[in-house]
Protein backbone atom coordinates (compact mmCIF):
# COMPACT_ATOMS: atom_id res chain seq x y z
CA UNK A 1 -4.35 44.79 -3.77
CA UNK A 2 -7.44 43.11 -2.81
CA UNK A 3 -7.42 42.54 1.20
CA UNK A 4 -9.43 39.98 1.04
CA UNK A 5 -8.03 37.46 -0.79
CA UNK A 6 -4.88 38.16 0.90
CA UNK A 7 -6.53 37.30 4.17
CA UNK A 8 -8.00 34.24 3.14
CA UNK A 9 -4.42 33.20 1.39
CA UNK A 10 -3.06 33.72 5.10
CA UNK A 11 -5.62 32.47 7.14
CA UNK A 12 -5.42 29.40 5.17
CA UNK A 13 -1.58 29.02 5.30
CA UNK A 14 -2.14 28.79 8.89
CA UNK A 15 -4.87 26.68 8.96
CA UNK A 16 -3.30 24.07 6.81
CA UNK A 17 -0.50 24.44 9.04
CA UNK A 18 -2.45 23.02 12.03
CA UNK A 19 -3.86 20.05 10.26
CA UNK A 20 0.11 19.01 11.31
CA UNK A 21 0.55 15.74 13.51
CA UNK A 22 3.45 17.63 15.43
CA UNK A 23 1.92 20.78 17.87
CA UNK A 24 5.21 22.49 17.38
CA UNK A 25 5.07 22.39 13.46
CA UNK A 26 1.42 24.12 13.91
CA UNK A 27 2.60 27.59 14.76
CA UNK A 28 3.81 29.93 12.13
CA UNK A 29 5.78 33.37 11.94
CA UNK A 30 4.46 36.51 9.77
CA UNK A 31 7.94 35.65 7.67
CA UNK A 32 6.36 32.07 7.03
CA UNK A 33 3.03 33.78 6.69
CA UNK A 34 4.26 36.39 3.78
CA UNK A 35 6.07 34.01 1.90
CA UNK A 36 3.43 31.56 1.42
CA UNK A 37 1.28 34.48 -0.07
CA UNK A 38 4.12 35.19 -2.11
CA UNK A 39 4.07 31.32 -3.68
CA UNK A 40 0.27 31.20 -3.87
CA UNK A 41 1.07 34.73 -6.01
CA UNK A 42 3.54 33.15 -8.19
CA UNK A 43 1.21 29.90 -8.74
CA UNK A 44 -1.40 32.28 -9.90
CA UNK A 45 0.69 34.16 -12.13
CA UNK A 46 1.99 31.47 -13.63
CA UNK A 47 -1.41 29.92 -14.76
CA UNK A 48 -2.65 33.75 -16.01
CA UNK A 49 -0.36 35.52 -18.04
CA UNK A 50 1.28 37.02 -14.82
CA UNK A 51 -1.54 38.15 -13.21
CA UNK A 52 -1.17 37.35 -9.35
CA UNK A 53 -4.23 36.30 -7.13
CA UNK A 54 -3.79 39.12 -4.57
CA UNK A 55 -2.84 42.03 -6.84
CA UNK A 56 -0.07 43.07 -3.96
CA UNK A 57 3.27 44.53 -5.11
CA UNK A 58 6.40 42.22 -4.38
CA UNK A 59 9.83 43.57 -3.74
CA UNK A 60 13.04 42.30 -3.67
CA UNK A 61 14.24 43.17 -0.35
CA UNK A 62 16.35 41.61 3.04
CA UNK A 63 14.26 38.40 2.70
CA UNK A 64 13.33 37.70 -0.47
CA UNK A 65 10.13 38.82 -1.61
CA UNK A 66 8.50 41.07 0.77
CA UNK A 67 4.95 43.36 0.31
CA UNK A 68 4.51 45.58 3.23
CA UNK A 69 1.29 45.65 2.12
CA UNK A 70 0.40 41.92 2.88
CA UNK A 71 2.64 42.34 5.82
CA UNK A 72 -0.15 44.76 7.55
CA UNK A 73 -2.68 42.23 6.95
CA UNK A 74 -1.08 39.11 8.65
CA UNK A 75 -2.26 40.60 12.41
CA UNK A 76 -6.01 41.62 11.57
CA UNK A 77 -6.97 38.57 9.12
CA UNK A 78 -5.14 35.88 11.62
CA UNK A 79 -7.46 38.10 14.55
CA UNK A 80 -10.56 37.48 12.34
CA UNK A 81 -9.66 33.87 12.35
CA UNK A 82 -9.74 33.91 16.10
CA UNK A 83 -5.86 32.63 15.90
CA UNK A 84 -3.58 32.35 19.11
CA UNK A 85 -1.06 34.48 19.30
CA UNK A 86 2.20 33.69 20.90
CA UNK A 87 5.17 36.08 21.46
CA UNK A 88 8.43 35.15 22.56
CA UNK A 89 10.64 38.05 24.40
CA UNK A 90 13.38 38.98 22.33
CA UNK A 91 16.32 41.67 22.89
CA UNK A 92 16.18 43.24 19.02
CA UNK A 93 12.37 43.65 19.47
CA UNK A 94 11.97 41.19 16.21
CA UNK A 95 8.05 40.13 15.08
CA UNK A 96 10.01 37.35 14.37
CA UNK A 97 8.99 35.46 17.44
CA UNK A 98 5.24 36.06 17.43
CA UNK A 99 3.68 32.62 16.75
CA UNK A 100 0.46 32.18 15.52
CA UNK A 101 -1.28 28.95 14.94
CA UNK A 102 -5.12 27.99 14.47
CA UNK A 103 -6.66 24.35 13.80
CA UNK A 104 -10.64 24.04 12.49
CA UNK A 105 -10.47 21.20 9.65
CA UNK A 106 -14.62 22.74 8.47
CA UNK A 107 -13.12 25.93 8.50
CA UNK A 108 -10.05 24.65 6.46
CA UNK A 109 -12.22 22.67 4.17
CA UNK A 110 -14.31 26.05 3.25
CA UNK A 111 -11.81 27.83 2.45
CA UNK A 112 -10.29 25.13 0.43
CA UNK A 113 -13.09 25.22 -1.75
CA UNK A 114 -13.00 28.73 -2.23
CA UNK A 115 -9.81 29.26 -2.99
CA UNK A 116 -8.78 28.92 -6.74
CA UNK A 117 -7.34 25.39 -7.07
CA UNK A 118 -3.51 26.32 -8.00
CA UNK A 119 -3.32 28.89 -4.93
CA UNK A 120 -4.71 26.25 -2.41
CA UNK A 121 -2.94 23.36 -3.61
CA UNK A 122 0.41 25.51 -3.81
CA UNK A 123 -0.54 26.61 -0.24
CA UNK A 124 -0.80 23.47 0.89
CA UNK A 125 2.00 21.52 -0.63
CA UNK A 126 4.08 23.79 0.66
CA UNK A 127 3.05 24.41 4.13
CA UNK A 128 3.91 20.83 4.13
CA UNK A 129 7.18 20.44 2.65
CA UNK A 130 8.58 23.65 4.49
CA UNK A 131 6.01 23.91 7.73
CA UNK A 132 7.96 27.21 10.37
CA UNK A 133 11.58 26.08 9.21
CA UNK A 134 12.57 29.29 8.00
CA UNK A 135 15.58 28.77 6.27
CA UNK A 136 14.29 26.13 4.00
CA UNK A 137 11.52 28.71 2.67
CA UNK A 138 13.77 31.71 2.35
CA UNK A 139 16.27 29.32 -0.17
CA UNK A 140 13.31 28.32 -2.02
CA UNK A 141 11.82 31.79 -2.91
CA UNK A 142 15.13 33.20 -3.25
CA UNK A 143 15.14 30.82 -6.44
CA UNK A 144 11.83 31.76 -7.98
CA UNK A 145 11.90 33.28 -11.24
CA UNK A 146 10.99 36.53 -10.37
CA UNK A 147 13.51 36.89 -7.73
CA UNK A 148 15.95 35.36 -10.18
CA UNK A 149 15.32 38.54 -12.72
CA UNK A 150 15.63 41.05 -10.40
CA UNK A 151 17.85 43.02 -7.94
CA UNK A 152 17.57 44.04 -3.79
CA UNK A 153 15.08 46.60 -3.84
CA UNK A 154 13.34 45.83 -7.58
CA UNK A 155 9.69 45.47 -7.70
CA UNK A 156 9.10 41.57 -8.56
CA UNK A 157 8.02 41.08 -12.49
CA UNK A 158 5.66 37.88 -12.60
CA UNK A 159 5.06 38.17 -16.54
CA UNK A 160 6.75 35.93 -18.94
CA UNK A 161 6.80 33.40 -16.43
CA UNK A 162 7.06 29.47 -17.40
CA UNK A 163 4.61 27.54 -16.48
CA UNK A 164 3.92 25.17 -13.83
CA UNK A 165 7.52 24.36 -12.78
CA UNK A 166 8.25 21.95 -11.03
CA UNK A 167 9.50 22.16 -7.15
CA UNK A 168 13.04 20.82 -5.99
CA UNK A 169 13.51 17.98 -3.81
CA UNK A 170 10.62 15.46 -3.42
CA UNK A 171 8.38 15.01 -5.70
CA UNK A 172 4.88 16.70 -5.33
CA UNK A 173 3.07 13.24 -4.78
CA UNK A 174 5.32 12.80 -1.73
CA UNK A 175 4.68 16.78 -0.79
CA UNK A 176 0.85 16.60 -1.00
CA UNK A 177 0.77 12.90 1.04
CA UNK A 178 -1.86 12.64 3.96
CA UNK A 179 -1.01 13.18 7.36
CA UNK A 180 -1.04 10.20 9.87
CA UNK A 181 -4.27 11.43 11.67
CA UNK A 182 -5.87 11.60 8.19
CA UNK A 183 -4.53 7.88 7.11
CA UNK A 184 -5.96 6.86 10.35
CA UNK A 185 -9.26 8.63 9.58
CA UNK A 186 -9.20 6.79 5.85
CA UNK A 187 -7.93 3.79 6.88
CA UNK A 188 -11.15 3.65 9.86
CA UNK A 189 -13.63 4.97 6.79
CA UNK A 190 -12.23 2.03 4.47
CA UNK A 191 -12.47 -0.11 7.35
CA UNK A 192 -16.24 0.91 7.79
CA UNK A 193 -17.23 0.51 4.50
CA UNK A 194 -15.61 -3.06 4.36
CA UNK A 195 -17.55 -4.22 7.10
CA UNK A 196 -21.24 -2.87 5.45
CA UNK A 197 -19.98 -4.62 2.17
CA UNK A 198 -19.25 -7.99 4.17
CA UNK A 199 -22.64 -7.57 5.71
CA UNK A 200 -24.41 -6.39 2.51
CA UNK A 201 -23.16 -9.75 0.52
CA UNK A 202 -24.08 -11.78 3.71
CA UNK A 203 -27.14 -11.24 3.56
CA UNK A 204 -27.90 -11.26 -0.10
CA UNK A 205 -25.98 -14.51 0.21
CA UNK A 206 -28.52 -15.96 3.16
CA UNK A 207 -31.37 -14.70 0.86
CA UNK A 208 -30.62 -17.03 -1.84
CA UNK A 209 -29.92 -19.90 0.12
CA UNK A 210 -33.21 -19.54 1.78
CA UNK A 211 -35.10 -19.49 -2.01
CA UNK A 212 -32.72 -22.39 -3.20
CA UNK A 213 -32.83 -24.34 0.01
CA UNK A 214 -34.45 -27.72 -0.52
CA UNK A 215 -35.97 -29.70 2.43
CA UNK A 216 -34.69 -33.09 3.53
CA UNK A 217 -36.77 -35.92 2.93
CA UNK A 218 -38.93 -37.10 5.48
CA UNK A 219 -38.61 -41.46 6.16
CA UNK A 220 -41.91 -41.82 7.83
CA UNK A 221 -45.07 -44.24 7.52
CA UNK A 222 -45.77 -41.86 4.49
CA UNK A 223 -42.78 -42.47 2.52
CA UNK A 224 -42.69 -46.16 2.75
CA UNK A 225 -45.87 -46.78 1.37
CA UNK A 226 -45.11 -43.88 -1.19
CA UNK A 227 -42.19 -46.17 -2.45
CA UNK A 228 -44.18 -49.36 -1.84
CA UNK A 229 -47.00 -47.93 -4.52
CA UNK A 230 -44.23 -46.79 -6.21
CA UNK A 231 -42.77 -50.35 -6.73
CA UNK A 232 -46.41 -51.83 -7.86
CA UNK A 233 -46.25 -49.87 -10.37
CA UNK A 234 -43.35 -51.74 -11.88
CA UNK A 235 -45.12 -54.93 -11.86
CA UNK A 236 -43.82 -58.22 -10.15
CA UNK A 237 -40.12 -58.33 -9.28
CA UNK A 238 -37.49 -60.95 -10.60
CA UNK A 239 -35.74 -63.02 -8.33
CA UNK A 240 -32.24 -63.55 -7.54
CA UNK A 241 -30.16 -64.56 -10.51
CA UNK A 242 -26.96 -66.52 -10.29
CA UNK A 243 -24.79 -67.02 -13.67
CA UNK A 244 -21.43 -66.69 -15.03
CA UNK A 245 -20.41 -63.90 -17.70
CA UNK A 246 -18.13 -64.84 -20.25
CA UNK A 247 -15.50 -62.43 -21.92
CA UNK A 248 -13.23 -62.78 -24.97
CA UNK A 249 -9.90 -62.28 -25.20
CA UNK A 250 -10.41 -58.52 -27.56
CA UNK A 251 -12.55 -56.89 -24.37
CA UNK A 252 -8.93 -55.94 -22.51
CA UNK A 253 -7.94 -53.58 -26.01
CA UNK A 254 -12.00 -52.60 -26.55
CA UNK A 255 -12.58 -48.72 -26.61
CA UNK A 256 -14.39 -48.53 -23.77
CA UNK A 257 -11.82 -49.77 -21.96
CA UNK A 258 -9.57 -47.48 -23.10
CA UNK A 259 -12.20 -44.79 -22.63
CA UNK A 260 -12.36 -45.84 -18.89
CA UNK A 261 -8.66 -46.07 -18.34
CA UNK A 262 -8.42 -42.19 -20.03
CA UNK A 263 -10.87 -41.11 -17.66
C-alpha cells in the first residue's frame, strides 16, 4: 500500500467536504473517510486494468469494504492536515462519533491538481452527493462490483471491472454542480469582467468619436463674406420670376409619377 497516496485521498475527502455551504455537512467520520478511499480505488481500477490508486487490500466485511490498513492512516494524515477533531461520548466506545472536518480552498486546489483526475473527480462528486449521511454511502458501495462478486470476509477483486459506470440517482452534471458560495464567487468574477468590457468598449467608442467628430460651423463676420465671395463667383443673380406651368393631361400616368407614388 502506498501511505501516501492514501493520505492525500483522505485528506482531500475532507477537504472537499468543507468547501460545503452547510457547517454541519463539513465534518466527516473515519467510516465516511474509508469509503471514499474505497471509491477513489474503484475509479482507478476501473480506468487501469484493476490496478487501484492506493495499492491497499479491500475486504468484504461488517460495512462493506473495509482496509484496516487505510483505517490506521485516517488519524495521522487528517493530524498532518492540521484537521479538528471532534468526539462525541458514546456508551459502546464507537470511533464512530469522532468528527473531523478541515476547510483551506489553496490547500484543496493543490491537491486537486495532484491527484490523478478520475480519483479527484470521483472524490469529489461524491463527497457531494453523499456528504456524513452514512447510510446513503454504505448502500452505494454495498452495490459496487467488487462487493457484488464477493462474500463477508473475501478480499475485494477489482479486475475485470467495466468501465466507467455510471452512478445511480442524479446525474453526474447535477453531482459535480457548484456550491452557492462558489456561484456567488463566479457570478461577482462575471460581474467584474462585464464591467471592464463595458468600460473597455466605452472608451474605444469615445476614441472614435473624438477622430470622426466634425466641428460646427462658425456664422461670424468671416463666414458671411466667405459666402458673399462665394456668390460673386456665380456672376450676377436673376431676379424674381413669376409664370404659369402648364401640364398635359398624360403627366398623372407618367413613370415618374408612378416612380414617386412607389417610393
Amino acid at each position: 500500500m502506498d501511505s501516501a497516496r492514501v493520505d492525500h485521498v483522505i485528506q482531500f475527502a475532507l477537504l472537499a467536504a468543507g468547501r460545503s455551504d452547510e457547517w454541519a455537512d463539513r465534518e466527516l467520520g473515519p467510516i465516511h473517510l474509508l469509503k471514499y478511499v474505497y471509491l477513489a480505488d474503484l475509479a482507478h481500477a476501473e480506468r487501469h486494468a484493476g490496478q487501484t490508486y492506493t495499492g491497499a487490500q479491500w475486504q468484504f466485511f461488517h460495512f462493506g469494504p473495509w482496509s484496516a490498513e487505510v483505517h490506521a492512516r485516517i488519524a495521522p494524515a487528517l493530524s498532518a492536515l492540521g484537521a479538528s477533531e471532534k468526539r462525541i461520548p458514546s456508551q459502546y466506545g464507537s470511533d464512530d462519533f469522532v468528527r473531523w472536518s478541515k476547510a483551506d480552498d489553496d490547500l484543496f486546489d493543490r491537491l486537486d491538481g495532484q491527484l490523478p483526475l478520475p480519483v479527484a473527480q470521483t472524490v469529489k462528486r461524491d463527497v457531494r452527493r453523499f456528504g456524513k449521511d452514512t447510510a446513503e454511502l454504505l448502500h452505494y458501495v454495498y452495490a459496487t462490483q467488487p462487493m457484488l462478486r464477493a462474500a463477508p470476509r473475501d478480499t475485494l477483486n477489482f479486475a475485470d471491472l467495466e468501465p466507467y459506470p455510471k452512478p445511480s440517482g442524479a446525474p453526474l452534471s447535477e453531482l459535480c454542480e457548484p456550491t452557492a458560495k462558489q456561484k456567488k464567487r463566479y457570478e461577482a468574477r462575471a460581474r467584474e469582467t462585464k464591467k471592464r468590457i463595458a468600460a473597455s468598449l466605452e472608451a474605444k467608442r469615445a476614441q472614435r468619436a473624438e477622430k470622426t467628430a466634425v466641428p460646427p460651423p462658425r456664422y461670424d463676420e468671416v463666414f458671411a463674406e466667405g459666402v458673399k465671395w462665394l456668390d460673386s463667383l456665380a456672376g450676377p443673380q436673376s431676379g424674381d420670376v413669376e409664370g404659369e406651368a402648364t401640364f398635359t393631361d398624360d403627366v398623372w400616368t407618367s413613370a415618374a409619377r408612378g416612380e414617386r407614388r412607389d417610393g
